[in-house]
N, C-alpha and C. Protein backbone atom coordinates (compact mmCIF):
# COMPACT_ATOMS: atom_id res chain seq x y z
N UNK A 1 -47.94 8.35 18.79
CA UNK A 1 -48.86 9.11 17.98
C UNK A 1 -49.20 10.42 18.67
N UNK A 2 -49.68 11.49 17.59
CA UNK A 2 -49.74 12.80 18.52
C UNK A 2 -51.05 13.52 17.48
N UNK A 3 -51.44 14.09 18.17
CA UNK A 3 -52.60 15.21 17.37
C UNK A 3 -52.39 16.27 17.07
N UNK A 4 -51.86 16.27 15.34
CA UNK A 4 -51.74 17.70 15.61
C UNK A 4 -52.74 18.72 14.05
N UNK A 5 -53.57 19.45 15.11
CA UNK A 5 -54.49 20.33 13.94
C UNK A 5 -55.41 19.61 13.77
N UNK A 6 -56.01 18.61 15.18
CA UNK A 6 -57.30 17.82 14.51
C UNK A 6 -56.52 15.85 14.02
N UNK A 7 -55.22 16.29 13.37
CA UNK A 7 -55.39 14.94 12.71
C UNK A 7 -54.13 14.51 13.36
N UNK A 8 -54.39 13.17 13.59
CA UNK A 8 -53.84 11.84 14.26
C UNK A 8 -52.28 11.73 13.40
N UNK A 9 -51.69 11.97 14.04
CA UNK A 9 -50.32 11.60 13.11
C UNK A 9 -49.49 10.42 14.17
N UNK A 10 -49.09 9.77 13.03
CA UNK A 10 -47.55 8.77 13.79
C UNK A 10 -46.01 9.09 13.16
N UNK A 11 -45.76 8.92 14.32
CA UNK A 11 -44.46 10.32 14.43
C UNK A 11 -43.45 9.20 14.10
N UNK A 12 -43.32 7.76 14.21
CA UNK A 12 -42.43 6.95 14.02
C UNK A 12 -42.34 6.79 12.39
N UNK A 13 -43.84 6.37 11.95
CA UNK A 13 -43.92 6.19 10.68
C UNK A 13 -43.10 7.38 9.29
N UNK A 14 -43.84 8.84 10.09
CA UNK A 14 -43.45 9.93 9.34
C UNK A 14 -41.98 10.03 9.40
N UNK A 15 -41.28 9.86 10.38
CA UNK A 15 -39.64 10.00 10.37
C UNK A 15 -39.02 8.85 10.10
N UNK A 16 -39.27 7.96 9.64
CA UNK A 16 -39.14 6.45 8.53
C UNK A 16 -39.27 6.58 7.18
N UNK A 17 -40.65 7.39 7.15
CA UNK A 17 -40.86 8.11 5.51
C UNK A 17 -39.69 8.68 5.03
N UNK A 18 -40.02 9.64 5.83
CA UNK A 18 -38.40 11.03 5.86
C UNK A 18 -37.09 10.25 5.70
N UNK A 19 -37.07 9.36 6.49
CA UNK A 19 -35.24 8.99 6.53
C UNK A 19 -35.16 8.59 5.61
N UNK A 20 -36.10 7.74 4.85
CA UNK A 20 -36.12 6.46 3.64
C UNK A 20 -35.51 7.25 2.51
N UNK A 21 -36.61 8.35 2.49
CA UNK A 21 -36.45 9.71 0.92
C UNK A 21 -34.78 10.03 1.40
N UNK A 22 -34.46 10.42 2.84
CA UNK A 22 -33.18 10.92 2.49
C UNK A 22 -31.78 9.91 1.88
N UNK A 23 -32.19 8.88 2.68
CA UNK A 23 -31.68 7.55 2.68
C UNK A 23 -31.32 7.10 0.61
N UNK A 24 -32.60 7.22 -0.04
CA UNK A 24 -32.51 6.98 -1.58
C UNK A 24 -32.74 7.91 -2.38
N UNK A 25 -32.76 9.11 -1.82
CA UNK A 25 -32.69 9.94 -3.11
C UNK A 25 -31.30 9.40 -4.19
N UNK A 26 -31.55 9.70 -5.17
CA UNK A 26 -30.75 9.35 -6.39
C UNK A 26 -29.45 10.18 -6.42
N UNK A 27 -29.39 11.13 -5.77
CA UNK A 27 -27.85 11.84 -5.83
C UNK A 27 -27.90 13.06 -4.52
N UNK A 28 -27.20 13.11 -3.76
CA UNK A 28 -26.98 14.46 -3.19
C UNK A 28 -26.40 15.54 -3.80
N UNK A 29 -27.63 16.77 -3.56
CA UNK A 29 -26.99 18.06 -4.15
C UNK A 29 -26.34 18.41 -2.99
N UNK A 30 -25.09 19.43 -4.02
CA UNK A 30 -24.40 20.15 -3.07
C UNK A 30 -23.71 21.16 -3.46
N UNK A 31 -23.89 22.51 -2.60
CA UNK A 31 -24.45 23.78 -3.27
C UNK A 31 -22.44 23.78 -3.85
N UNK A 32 -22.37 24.73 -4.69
CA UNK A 32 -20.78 24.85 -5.22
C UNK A 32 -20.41 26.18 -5.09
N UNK A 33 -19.51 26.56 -4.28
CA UNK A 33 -19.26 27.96 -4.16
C UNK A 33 -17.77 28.01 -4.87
N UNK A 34 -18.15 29.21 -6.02
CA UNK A 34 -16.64 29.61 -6.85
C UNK A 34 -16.22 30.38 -5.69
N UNK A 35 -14.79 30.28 -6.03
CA UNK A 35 -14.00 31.24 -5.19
C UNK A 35 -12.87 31.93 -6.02
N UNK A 36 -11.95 32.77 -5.77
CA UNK A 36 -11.49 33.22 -6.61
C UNK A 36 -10.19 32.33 -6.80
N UNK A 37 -9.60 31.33 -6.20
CA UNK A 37 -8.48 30.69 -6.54
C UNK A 37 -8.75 29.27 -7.36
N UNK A 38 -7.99 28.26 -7.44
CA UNK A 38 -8.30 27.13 -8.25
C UNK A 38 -9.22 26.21 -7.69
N UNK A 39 -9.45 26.18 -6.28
CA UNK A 39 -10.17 25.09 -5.37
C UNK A 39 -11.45 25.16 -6.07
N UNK A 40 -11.95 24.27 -5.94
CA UNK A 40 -13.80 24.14 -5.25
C UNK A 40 -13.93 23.53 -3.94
N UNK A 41 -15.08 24.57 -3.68
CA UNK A 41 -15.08 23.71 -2.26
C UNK A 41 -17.13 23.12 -2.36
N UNK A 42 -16.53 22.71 -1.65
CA UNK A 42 -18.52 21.72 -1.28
C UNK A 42 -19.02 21.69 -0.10
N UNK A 43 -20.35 22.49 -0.46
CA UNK A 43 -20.71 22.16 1.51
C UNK A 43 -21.37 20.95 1.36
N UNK A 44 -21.02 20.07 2.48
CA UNK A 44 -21.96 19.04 2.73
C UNK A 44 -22.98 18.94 3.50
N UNK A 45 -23.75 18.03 3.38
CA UNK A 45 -24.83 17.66 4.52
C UNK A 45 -24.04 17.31 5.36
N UNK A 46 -24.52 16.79 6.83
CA UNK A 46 -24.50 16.07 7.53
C UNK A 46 -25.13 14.83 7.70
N UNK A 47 -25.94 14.29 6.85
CA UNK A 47 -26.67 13.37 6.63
C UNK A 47 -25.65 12.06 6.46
N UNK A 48 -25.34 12.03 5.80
CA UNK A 48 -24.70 11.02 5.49
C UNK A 48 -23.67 10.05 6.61
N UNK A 49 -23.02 11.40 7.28
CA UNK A 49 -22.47 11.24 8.43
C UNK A 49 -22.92 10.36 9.85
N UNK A 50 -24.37 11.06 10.18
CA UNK A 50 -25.55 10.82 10.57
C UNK A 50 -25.99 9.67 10.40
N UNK A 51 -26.91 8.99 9.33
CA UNK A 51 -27.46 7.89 8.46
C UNK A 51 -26.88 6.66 8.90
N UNK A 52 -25.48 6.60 8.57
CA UNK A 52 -24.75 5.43 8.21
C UNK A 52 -24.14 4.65 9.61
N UNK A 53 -23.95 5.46 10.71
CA UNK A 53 -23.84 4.49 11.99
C UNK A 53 -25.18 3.97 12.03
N UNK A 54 -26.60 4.78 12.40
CA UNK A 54 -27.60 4.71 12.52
C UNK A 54 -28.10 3.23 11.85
N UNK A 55 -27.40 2.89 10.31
CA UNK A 55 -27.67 1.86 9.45
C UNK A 55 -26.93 0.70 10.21
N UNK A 56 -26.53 0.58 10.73
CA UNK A 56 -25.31 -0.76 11.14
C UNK A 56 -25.61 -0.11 12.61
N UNK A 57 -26.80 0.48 13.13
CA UNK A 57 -27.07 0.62 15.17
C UNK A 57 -25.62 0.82 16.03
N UNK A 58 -24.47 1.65 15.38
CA UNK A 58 -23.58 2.26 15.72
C UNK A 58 -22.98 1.14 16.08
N UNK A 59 -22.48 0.13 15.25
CA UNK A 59 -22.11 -0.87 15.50
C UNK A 59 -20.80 -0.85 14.08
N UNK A 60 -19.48 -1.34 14.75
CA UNK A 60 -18.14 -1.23 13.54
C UNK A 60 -18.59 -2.64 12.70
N UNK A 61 -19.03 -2.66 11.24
CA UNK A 61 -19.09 -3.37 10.15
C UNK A 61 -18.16 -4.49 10.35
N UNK A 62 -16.70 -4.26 10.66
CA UNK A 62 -15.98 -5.35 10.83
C UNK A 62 -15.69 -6.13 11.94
N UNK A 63 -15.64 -4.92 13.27
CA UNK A 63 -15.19 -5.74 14.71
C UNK A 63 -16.90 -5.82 15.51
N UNK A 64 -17.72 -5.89 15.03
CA UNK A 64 -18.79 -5.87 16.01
C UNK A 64 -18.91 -5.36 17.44
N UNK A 65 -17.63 -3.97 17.81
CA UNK A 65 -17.75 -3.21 18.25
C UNK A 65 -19.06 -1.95 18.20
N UNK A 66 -19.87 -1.67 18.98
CA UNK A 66 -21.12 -1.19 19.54
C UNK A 66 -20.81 -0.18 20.73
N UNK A 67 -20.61 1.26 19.89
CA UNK A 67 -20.84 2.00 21.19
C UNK A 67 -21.61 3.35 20.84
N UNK A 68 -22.42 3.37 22.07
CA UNK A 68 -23.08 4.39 22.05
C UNK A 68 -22.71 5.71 23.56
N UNK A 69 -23.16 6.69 23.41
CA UNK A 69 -23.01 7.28 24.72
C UNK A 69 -24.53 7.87 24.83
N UNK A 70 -24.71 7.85 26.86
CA UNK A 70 -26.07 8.82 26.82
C UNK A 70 -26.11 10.40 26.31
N UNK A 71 -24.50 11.05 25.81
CA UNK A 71 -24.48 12.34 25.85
C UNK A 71 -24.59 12.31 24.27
N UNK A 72 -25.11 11.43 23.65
CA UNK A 72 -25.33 11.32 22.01
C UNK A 72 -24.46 11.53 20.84
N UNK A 73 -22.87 10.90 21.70
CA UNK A 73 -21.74 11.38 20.85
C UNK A 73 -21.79 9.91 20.12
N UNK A 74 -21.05 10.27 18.80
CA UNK A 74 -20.69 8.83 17.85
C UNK A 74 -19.86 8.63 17.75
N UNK A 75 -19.27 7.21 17.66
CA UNK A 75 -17.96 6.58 18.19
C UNK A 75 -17.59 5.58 17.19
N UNK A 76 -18.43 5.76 16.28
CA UNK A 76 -18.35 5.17 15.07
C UNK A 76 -18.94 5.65 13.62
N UNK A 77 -17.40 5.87 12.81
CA UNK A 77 -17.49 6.47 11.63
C UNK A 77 -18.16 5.94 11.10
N UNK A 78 -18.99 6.97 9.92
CA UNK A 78 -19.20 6.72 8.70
C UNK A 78 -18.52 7.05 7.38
N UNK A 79 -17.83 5.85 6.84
CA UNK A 79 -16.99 6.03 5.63
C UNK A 79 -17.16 5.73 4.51
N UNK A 80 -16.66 6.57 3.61
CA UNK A 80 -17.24 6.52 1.93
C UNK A 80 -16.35 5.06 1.57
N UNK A 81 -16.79 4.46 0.96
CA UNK A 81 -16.06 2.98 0.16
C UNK A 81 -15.20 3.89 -1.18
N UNK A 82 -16.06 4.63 -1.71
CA UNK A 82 -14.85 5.34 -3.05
C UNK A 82 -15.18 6.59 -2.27
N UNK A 83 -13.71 7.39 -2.07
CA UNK A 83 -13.89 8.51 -1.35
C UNK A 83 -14.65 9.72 -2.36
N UNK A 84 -15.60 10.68 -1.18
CA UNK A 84 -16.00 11.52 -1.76
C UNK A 84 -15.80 12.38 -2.77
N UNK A 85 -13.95 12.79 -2.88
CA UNK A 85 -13.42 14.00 -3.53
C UNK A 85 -13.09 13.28 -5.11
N UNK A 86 -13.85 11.90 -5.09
CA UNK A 86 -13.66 11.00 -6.54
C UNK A 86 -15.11 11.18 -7.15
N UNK A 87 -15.99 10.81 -5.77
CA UNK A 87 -17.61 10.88 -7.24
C UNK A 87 -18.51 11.60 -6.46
N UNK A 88 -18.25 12.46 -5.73
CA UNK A 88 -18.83 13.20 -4.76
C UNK A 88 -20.46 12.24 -4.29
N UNK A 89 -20.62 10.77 -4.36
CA UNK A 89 -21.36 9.57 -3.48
C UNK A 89 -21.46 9.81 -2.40
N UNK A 90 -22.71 10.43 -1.56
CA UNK A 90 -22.60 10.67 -0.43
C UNK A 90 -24.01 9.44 -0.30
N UNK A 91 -24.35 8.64 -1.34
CA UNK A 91 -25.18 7.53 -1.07
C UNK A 91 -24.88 6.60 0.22
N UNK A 92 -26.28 5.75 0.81
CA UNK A 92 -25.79 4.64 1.84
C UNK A 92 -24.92 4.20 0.95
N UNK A 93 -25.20 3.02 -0.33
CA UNK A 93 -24.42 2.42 -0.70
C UNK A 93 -23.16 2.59 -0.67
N UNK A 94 -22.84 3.87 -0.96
CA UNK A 94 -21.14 4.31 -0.72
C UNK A 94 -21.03 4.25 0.50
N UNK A 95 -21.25 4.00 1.27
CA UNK A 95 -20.84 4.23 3.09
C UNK A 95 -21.10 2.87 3.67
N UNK A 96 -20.22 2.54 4.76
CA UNK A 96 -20.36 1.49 5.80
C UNK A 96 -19.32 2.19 7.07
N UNK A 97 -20.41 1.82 8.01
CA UNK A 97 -20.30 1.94 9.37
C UNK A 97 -18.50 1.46 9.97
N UNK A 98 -17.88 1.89 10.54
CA UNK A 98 -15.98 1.48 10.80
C UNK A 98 -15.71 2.32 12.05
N UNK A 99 -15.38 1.55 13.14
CA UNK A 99 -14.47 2.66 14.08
C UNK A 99 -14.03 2.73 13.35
N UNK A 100 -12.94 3.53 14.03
CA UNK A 100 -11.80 4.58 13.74
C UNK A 100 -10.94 4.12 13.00
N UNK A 101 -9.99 3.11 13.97
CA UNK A 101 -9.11 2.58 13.84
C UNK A 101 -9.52 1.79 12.19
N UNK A 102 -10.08 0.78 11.93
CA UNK A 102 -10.33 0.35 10.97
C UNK A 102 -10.78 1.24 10.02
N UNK A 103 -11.54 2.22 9.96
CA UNK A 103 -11.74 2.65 9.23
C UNK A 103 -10.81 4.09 8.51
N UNK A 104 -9.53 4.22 9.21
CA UNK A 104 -8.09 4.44 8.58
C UNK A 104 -7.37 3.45 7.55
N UNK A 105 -7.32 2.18 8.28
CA UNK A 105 -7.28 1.25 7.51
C UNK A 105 -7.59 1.25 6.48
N UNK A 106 -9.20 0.86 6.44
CA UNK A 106 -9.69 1.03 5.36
C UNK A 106 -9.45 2.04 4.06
N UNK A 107 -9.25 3.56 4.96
CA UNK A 107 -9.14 4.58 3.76
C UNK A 107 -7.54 4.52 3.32
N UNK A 108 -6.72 3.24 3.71
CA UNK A 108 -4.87 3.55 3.96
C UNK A 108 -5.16 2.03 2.88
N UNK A 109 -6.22 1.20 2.53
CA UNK A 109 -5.99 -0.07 1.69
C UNK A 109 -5.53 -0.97 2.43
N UNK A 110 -5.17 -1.14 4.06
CA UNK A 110 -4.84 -2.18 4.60
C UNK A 110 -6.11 -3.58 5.11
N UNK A 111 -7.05 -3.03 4.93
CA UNK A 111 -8.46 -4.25 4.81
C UNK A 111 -9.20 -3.64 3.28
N UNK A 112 -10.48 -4.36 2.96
CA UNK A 112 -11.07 -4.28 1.95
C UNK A 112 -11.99 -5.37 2.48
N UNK A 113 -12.90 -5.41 1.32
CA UNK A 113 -14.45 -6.28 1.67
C UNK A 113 -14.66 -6.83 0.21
N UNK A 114 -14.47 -8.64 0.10
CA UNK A 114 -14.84 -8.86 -0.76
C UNK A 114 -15.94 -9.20 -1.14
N UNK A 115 -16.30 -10.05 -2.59
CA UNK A 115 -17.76 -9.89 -3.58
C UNK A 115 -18.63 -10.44 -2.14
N UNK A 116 -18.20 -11.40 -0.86
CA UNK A 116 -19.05 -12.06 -0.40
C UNK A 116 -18.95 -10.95 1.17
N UNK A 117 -18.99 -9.87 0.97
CA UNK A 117 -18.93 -9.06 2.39
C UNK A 117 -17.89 -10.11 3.02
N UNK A 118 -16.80 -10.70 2.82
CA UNK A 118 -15.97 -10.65 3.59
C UNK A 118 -14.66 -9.99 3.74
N UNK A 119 -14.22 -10.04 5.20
CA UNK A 119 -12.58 -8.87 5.26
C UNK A 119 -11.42 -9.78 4.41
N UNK A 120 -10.96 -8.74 3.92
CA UNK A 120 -9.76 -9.28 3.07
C UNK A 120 -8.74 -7.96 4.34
N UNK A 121 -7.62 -8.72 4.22
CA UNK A 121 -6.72 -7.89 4.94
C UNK A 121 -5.14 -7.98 3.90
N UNK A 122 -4.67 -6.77 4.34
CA UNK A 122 -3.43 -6.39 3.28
C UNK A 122 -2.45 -7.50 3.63
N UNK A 123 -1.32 -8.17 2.93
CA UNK A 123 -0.13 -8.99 3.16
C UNK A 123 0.86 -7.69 3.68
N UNK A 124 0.58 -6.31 3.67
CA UNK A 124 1.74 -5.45 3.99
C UNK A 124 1.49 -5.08 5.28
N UNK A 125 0.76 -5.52 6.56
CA UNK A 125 0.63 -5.53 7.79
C UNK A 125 1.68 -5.40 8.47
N UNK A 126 2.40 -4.80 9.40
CA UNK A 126 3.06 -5.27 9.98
C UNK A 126 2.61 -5.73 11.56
N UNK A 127 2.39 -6.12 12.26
CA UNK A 127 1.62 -6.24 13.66
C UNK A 127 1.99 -7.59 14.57
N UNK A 128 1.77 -7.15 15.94
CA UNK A 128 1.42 -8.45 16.50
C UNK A 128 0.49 -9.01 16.24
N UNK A 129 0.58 -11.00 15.61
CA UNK A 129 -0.68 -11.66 16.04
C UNK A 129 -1.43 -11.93 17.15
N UNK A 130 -0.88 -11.97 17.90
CA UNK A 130 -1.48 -12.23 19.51
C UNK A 130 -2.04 -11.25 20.03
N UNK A 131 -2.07 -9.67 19.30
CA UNK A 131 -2.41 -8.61 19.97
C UNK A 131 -4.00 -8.94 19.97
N UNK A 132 -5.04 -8.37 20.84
CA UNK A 132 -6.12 -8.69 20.71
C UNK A 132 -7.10 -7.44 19.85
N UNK A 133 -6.47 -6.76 19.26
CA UNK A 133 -7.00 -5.69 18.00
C UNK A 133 -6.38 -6.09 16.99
N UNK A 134 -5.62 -7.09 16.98
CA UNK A 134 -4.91 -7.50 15.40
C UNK A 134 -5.94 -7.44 14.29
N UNK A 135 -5.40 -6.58 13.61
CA UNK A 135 -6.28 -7.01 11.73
C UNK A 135 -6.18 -8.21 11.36
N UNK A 136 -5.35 -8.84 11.41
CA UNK A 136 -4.97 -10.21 11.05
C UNK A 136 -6.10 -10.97 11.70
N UNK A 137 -6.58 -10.67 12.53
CA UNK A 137 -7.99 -11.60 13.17
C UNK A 137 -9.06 -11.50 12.97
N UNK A 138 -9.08 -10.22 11.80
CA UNK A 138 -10.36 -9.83 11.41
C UNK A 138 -10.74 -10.82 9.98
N UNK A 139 -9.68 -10.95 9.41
CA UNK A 139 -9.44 -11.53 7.90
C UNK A 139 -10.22 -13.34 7.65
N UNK A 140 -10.96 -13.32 6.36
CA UNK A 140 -12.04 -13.91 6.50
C UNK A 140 -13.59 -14.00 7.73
N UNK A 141 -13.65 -12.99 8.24
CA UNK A 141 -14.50 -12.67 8.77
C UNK A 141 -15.59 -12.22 8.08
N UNK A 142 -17.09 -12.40 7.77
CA UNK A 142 -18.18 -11.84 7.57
C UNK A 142 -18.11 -10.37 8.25
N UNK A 143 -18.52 -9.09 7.13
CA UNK A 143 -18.47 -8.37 7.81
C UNK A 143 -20.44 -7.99 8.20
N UNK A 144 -20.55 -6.99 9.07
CA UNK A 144 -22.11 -7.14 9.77
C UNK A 144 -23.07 -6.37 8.40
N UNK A 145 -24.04 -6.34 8.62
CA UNK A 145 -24.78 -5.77 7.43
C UNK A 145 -26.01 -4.93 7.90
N UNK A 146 -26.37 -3.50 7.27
CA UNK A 146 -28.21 -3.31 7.89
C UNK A 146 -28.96 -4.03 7.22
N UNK A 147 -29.94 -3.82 8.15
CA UNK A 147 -30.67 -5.16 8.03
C UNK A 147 -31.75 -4.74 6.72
N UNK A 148 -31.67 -3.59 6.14
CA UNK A 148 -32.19 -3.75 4.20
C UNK A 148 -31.22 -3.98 3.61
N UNK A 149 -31.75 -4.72 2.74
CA UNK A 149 -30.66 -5.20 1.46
C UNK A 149 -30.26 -4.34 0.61
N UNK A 150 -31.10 -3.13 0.36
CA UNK A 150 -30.92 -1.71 -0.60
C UNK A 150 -30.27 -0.76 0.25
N UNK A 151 -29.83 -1.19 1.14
CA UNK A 151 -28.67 -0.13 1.61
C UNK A 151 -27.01 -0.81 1.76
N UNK A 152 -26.95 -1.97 1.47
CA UNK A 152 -26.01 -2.74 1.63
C UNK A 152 -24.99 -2.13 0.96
N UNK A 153 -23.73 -2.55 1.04
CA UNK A 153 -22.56 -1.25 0.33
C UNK A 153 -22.33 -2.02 -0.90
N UNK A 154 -22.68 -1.01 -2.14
CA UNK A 154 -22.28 -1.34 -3.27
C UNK A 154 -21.23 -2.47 -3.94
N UNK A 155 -21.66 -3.50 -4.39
CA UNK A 155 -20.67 -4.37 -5.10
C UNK A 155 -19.71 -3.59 -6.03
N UNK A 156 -20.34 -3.09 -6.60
CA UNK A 156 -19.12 -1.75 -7.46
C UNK A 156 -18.55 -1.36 -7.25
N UNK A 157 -18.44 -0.49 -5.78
CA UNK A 157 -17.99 0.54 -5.27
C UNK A 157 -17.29 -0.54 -4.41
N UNK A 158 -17.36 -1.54 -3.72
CA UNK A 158 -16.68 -2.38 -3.12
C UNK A 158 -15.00 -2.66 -3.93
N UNK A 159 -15.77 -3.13 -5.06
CA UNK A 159 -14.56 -3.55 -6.48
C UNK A 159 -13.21 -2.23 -6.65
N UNK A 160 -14.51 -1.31 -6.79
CA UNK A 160 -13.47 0.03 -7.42
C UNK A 160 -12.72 0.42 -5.66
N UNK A 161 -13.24 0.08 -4.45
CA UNK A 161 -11.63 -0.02 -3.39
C UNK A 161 -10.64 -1.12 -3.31
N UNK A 162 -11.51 -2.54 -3.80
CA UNK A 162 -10.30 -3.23 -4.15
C UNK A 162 -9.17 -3.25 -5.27
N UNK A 163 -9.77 -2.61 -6.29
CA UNK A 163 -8.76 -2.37 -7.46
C UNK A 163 -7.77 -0.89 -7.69
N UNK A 164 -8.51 -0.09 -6.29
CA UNK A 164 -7.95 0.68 -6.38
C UNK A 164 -7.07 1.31 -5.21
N UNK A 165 -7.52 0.87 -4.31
CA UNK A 165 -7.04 0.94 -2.91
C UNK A 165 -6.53 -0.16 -2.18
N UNK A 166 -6.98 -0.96 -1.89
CA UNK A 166 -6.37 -2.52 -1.77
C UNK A 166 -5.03 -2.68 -1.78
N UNK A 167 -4.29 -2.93 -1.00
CA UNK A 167 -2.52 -3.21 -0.85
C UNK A 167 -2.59 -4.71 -0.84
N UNK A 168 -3.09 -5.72 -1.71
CA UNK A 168 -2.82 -6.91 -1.46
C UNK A 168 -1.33 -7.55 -0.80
């Protein structure tokens, strides 16, 4: 807590407030700059980027890999479930926490997350089983969750990567 102007503020509470509003606003704006050729381009926040390790304590959704550094670098993505350049969703719900590695995967259809948050993994793998990063060892695994239920990754948006991305 800190005083400021006379009145008693809590600095934990107020930046909980704050994250929550950024956390559920109903849609991210994002400014649209014409240009003179066919593109659009979009600036984004950084929020989202930001948010979504923070939601899962920089911890990978599937391998319960956890890393942090003291120099405040992130070592774990935050990835859209239906990619951005489809519904421009920069919601939690659209996002879960993925190293790297998996979370290529993920955007390549070789894992997916079914109705029960568990890993489904592609039959088009090719890999060692014995390797000790195998995907294949991830499959039927619970994947991890934040700990609100209103940020949990969309059942919808879950569906629309399995029906659409998904390499069964």
């Amino acid at each position: 807590m800190r005083i400021y102007g006379g009145v008693l503020v809590r600095i934990n509470s107020f930046y909980h407030e704050v994250q929550s509003l950024v956390l559920n606003e109903p849609e991210a704006q994002y400014k649209h700059i014409s240009i003179q050729t066919e593109e659009d381009v979009f600036v984004r926040s950084g929020l989202f980027k930001r948010y979504i390790p923070q939601l899962y304590q920089d911890t990978c959704a599937m391998t319960g890999m956890r890393m942090r550094s003291t120099f405040k670098y992130n070592f774990i993505d935050a990835c859209h479930i239906v990619p951005f350049a489809v519904t421009h969703d920069d919601k939690v719900t659209n996002g879960i926490a993925l190293c790297p590695n998996l979370h290529r995967a993920f955007d390549r259809g070789l894992v997916s997350i079914d109705e029960s948050y568990t890993i489904m993994v592609s039959d088009h793998i090719d890999e060692l089983e014995d390797h000790p990063y195998s995907l294949l060892k991830l499959k039927g695994r619970e994947i991890s969750l934040p700990i609100t239920q209103s940020y949990y990754p969309s059942q919808q948006n879950l569906a629309w990567h399995r029906e659409n991305i998904f390499k069964e």
